[in-house]
Protein backbone atom coordinates (compact mmCIF):
# COMPACT_ATOMS: atom_id res chain seq x y z
CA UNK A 1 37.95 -7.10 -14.70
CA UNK A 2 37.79 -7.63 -11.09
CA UNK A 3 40.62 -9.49 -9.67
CA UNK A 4 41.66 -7.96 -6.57
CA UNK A 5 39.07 -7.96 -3.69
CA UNK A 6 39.91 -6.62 -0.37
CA UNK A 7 37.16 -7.07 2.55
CA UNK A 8 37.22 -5.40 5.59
CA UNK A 9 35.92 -6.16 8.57
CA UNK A 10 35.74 -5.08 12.53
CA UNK A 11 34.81 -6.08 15.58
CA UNK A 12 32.39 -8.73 15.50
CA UNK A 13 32.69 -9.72 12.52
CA UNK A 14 29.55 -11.42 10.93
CA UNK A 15 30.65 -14.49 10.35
CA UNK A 16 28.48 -15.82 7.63
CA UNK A 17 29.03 -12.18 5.20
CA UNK A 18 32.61 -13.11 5.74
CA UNK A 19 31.84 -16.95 4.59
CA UNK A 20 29.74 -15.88 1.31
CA UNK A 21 33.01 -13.55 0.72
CA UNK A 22 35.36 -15.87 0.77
CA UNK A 23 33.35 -18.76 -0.97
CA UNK A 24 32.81 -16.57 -4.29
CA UNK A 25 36.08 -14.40 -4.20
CA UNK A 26 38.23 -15.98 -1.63
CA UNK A 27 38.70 -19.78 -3.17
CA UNK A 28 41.35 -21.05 -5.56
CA UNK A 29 39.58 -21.85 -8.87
CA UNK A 30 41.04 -24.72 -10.56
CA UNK A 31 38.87 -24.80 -13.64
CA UNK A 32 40.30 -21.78 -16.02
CA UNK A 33 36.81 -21.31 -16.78
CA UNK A 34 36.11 -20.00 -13.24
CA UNK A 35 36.58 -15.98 -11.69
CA UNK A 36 40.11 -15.78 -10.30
CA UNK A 37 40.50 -13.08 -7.95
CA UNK A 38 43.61 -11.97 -5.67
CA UNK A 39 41.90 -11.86 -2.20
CA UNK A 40 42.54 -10.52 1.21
CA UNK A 41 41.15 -10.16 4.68
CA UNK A 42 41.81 -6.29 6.28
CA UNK A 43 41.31 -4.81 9.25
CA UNK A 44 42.85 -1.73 11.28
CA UNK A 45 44.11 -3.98 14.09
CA UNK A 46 46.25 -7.11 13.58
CA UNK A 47 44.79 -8.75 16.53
CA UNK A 48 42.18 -11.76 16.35
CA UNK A 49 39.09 -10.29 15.91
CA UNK A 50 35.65 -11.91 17.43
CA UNK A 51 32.74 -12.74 15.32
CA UNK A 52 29.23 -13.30 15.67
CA UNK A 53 29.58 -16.84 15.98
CA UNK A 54 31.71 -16.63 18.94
CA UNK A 55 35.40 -17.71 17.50
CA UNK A 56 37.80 -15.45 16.24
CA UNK A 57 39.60 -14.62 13.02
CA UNK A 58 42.52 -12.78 12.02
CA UNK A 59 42.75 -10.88 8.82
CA UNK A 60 45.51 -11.28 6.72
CA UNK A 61 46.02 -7.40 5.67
CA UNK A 62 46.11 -4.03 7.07
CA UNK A 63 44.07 -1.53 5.09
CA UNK A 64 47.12 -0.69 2.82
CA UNK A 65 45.90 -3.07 1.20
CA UNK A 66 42.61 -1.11 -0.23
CA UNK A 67 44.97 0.80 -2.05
CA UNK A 68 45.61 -1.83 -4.80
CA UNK A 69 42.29 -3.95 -4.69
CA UNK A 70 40.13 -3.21 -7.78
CA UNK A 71 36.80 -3.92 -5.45
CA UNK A 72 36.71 -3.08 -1.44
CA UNK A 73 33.99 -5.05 0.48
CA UNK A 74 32.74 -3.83 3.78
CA UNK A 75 30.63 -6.11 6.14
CA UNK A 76 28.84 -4.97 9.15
CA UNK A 77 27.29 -6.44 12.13
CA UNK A 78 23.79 -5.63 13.94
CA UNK A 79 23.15 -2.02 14.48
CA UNK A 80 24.39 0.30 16.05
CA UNK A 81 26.97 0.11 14.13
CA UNK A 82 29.79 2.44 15.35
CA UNK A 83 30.87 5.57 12.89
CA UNK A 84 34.04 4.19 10.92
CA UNK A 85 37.35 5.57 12.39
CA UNK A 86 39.09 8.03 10.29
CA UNK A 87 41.56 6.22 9.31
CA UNK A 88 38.94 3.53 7.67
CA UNK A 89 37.26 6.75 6.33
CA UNK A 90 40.03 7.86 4.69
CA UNK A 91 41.16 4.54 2.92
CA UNK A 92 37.44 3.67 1.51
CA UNK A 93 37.54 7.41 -0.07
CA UNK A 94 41.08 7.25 -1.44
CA UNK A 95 39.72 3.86 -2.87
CA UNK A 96 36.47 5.41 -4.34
CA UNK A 97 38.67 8.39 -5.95
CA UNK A 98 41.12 6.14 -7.45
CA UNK A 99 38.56 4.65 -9.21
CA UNK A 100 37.85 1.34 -6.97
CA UNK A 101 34.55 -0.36 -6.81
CA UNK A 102 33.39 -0.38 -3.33
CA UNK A 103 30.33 -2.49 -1.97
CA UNK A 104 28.79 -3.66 1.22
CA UNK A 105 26.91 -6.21 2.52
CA UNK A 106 24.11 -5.83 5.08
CA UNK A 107 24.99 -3.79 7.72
CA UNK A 108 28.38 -2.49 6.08
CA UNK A 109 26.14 -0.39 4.50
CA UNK A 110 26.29 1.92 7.59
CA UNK A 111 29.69 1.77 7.23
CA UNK A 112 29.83 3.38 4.08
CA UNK A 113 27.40 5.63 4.75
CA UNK A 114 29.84 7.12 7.20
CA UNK A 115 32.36 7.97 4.36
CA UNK A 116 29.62 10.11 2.68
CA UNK A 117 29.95 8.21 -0.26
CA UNK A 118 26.45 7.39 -0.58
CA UNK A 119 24.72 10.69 0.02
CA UNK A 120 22.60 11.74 -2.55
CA UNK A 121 22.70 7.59 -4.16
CA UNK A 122 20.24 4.62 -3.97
CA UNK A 123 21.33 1.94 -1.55
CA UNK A 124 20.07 -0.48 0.54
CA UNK A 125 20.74 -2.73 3.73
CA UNK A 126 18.31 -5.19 5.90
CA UNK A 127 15.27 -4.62 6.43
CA UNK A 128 15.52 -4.28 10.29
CA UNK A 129 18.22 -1.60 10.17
CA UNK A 130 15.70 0.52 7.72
CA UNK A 131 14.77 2.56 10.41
CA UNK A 132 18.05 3.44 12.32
CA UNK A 133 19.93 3.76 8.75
CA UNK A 134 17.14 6.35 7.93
CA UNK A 135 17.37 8.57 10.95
CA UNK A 136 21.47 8.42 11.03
CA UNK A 137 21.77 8.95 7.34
CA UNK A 138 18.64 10.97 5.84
CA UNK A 139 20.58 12.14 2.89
CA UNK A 140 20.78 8.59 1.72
CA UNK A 141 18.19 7.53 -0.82
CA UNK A 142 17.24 3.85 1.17
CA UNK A 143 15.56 1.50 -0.77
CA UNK A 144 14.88 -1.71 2.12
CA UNK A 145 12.69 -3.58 -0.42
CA UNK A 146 15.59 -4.74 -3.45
CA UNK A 147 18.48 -7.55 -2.73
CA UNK A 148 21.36 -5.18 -3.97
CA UNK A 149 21.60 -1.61 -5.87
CA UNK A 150 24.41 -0.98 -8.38
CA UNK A 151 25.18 2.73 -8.29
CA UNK A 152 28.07 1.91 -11.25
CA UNK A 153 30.87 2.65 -8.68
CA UNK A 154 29.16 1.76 -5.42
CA UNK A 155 27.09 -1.13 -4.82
CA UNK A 156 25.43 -1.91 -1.42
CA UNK A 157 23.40 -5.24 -1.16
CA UNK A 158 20.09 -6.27 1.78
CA UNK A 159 20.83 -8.66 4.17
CA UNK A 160 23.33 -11.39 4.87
CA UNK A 161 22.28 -14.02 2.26
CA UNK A 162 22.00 -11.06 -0.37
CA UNK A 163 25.50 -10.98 -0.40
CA UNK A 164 25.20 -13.96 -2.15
CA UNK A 165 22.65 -12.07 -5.10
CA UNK A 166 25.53 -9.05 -5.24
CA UNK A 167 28.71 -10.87 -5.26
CA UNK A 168 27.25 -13.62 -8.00
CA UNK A 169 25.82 -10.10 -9.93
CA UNK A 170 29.26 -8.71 -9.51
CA UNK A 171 31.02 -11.60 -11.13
CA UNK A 172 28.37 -11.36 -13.86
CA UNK A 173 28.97 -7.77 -14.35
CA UNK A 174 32.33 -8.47 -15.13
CA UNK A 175 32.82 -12.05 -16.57
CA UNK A 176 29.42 -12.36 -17.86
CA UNK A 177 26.18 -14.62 -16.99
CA UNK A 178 28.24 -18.27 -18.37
CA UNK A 179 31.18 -17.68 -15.50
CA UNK A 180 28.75 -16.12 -12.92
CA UNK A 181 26.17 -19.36 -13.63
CA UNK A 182 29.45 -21.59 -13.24
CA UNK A 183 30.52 -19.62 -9.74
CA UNK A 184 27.08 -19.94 -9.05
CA UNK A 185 26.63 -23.92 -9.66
CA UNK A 186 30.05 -24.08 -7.19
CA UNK A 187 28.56 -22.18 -4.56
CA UNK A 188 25.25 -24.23 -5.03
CA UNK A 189 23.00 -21.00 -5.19
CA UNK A 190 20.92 -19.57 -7.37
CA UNK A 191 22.16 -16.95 -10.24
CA UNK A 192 19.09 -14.97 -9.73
CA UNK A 193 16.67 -15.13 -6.80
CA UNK A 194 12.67 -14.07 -7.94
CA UNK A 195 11.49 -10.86 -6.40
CA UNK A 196 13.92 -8.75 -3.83
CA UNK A 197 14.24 -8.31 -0.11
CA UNK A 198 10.34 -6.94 0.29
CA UNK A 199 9.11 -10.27 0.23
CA UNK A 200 11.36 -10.88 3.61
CA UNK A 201 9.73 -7.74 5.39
CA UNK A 202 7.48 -8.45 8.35
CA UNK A 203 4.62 -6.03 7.23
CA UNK A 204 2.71 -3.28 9.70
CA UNK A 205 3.60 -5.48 12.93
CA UNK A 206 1.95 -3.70 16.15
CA UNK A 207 4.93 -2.62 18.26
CA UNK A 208 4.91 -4.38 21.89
CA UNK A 209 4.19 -0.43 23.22
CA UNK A 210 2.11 1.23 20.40
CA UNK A 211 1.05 4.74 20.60
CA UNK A 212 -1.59 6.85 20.72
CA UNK A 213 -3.46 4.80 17.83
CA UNK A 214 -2.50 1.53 19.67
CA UNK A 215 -6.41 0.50 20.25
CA UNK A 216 -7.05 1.05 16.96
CA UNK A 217 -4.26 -0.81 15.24
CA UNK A 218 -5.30 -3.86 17.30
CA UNK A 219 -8.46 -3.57 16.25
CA UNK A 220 -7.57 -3.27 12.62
CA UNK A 221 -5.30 -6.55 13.00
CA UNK A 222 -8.43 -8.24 14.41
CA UNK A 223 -10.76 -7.02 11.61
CA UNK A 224 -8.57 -6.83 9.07
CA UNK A 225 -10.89 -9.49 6.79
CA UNK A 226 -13.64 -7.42 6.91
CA UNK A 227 -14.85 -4.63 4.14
CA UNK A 228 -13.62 -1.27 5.84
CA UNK A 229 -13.77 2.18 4.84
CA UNK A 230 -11.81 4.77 5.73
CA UNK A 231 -15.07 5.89 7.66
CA UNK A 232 -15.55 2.58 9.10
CA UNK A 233 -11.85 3.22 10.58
CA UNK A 234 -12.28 7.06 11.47
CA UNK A 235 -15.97 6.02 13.37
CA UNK A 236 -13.82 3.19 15.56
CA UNK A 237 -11.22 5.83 16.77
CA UNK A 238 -13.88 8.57 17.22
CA UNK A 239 -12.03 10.96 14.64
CA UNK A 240 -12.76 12.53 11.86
CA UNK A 241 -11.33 11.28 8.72
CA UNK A 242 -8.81 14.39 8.55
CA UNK A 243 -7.88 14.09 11.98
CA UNK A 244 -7.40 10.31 11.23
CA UNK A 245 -5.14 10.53 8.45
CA UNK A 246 -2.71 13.11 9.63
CA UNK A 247 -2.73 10.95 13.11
CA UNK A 248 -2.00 7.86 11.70
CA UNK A 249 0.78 9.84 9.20
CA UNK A 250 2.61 11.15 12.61
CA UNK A 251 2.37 8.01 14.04
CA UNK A 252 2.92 5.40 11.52
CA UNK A 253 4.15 7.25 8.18
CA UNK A 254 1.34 5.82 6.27
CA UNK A 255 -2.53 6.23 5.67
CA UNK A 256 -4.73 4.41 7.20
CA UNK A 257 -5.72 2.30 4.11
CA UNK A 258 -2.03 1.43 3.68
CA UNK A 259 -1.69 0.32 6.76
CA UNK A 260 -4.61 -1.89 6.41
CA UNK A 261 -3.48 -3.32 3.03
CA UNK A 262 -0.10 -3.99 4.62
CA UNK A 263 -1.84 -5.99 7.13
CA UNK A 264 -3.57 -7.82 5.32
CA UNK A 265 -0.57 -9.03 3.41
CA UNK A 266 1.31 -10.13 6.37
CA UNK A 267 -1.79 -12.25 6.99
CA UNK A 268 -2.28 -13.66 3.76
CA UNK A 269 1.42 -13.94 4.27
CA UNK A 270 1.24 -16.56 7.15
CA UNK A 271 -1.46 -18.12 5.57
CA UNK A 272 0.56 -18.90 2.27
CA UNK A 273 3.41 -20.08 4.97
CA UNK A 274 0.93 -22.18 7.22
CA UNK A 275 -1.79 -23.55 5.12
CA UNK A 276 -2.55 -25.48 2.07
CA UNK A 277 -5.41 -22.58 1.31
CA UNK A 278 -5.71 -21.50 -2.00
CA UNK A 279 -4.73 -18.01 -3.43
CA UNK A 280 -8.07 -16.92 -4.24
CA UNK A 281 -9.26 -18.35 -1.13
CA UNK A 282 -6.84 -16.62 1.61
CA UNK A 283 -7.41 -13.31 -0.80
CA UNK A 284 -11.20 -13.28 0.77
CA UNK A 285 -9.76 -14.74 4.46
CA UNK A 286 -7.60 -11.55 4.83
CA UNK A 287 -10.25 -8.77 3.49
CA UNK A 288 -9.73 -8.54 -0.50
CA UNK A 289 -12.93 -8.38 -1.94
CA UNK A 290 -10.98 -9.45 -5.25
CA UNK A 291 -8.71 -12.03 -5.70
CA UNK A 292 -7.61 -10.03 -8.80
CA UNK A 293 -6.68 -7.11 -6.69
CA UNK A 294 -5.16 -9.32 -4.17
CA UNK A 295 -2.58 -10.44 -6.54
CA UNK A 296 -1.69 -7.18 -8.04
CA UNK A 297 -1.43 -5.63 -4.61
CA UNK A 298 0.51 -8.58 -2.86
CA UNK A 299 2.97 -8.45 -5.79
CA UNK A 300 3.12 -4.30 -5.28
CA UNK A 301 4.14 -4.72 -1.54
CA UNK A 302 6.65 -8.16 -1.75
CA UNK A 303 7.78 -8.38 -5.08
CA UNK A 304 6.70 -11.84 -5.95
CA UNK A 305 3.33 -13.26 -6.74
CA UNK A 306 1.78 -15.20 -3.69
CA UNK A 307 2.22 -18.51 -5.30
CA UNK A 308 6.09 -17.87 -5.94
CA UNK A 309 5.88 -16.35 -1.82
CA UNK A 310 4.68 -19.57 -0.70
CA UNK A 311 6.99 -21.64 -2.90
CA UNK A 312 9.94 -20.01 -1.00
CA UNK A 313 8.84 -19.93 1.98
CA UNK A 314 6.98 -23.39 2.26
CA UNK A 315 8.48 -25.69 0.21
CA UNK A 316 6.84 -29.30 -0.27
CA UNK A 317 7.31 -31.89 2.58
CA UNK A 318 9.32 -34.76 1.29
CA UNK A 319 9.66 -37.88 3.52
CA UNK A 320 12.07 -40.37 3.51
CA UNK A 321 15.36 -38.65 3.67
């Protein structure tokens, strides 16, 4: 069982990772029914450290403490994230060989990257940081698209509120679903969220410089609703559809196709946000010739079906309160 949790954080800390932390591990339980859990605060420096927020806070522990904790948590702020000092290094190792259970949330997922401990495993982090994760740690098997991955040892969870999603799972793991739902009803969250972090991803966004296809990814965005071909696509930037597809690989990682598709999600996307549209209806708006299709595909790319998208993200309007 997990009952001694040791987070560590540095300079800022994230304030709300810290918060989600404490609220699930860090609070005295007076129902017996309820997770108990010996908690502590570490950092290298006994000094108050800033957050995020702008105040400071002061953790209670050195990292001597990861010796004795049963699960190490390591939060992160916005990249780039410094490489963790050796002496952190060494302490998040000793407490992986010992047998510890070590996790991150967010951006501590760089952190532990760092260690090594997660080349060659599944993990995750937020969206954003995909890309500079990726390039600083290609040996890392990054999955941007899930709330949290559960490697059996190591467990690294998406962004901030996901911590939420891993620490509940956690508590699960070990107590089982009745005392996670209980920790859960205290927190006033959700056991399990629908989908995973893909339906938070801003999809196939033109960059505020775009290269050398710039002129045609605006024009896709603009006629994204319409029937194209790959042809249609390869005529528009004067290429041939080879030349086109190894292009837009070099300059976007994806076919041209994909792209498109992704658009056309965001879209339908904003729509399900914005409007009071119908599903079938904003599937034709954005460019699916099948409202069938659009489902299926829209489900492939965010993990949720568009009616459960738009129930998260635009909840009904209730007046009065």
């Amino acid at each position: 069982m997990l009952r001694n949790v040791a987070v560590v954080i540095g300079e800022p800390v994230p304030a709300f990772e810290l918060v989600v932390l404490s609220e699930i591990f860090g609070i005295p339980r007076i129902d017996p029914a309820l997770p108990g859990y010996r908690y502590a605060v570490c950092a290298e420096s006994p000094e108050p450290l800033r957050t995020t927020s702008g105040y400071t806070v002061t953790a209670t522990h050195g990292l001597r403490r990861l010796a004795s904790a049963d699960l190490v948590v390591v939060i992160g702020s916005a990249p780039p994230e410094p490489a963790p000092s050796p002496r952190l290094v060494s302490a998040l190792r000793a407490a992986a060989d010992r047998g510890a259970r070590v996790a991150s949330v967010c951006t501590g997922a760089f952190t532990l990257a760092g260690t090594g401990l997660l080349d060659g495993r599944r993990a995750t982090t937020h969206w954003l940081a995909t890309e500079p994760f990726r390039a600083a740690f290609p040996a890392v098997d990054l999955d941007p698209d899930v709330l949290y991955v559960d490697n059996g040892q190591i467990v690294t969870s998406a962004g901030a509120a996901a911590g939420i999603d891993m620490c509940l799972y956690l508590v699960a793991r070990d107590y089982g679903a009745a005392v996670a739902a209980d920790a859960a009803r205290i927190a006033v969250a959700p056991l399990h969220r629908d989908g995973g972090q893909a339906q938070y991803i801003v999809r196939d966004r033109l960059r505020t410089a775009p290269a050398g296809l710039g002129a045609v990814l605006e024009w896709l965005e603009q006629q994204a609703h319409r029937d194209l071909t790959l042809e249609d696509v390869a005529a528009r930037a004067g290429l041939s559809t080879r030349t086109l597809n190894r292009r837009f690989r070099e300059e976007t990682g994806q076919t041209p196709m994909r792209w498109l598709n992704g658009v056309r999600i965001r879209l339908a996307q904003e729509l399900l946000e914005t409007t009071d549209h119908g599903v079938d209806r904003i599937a034709y708006q954005v460019g699916f010739t099948s409202p069938t299709n659009f489902r299926v595909q829209f489900k492939r790319v965010s993990g949720v079906a568009p009616q459960a998208y738009r129930d998260a993200f635009r909840p009904p309007l209730r007046y009065g309160l």
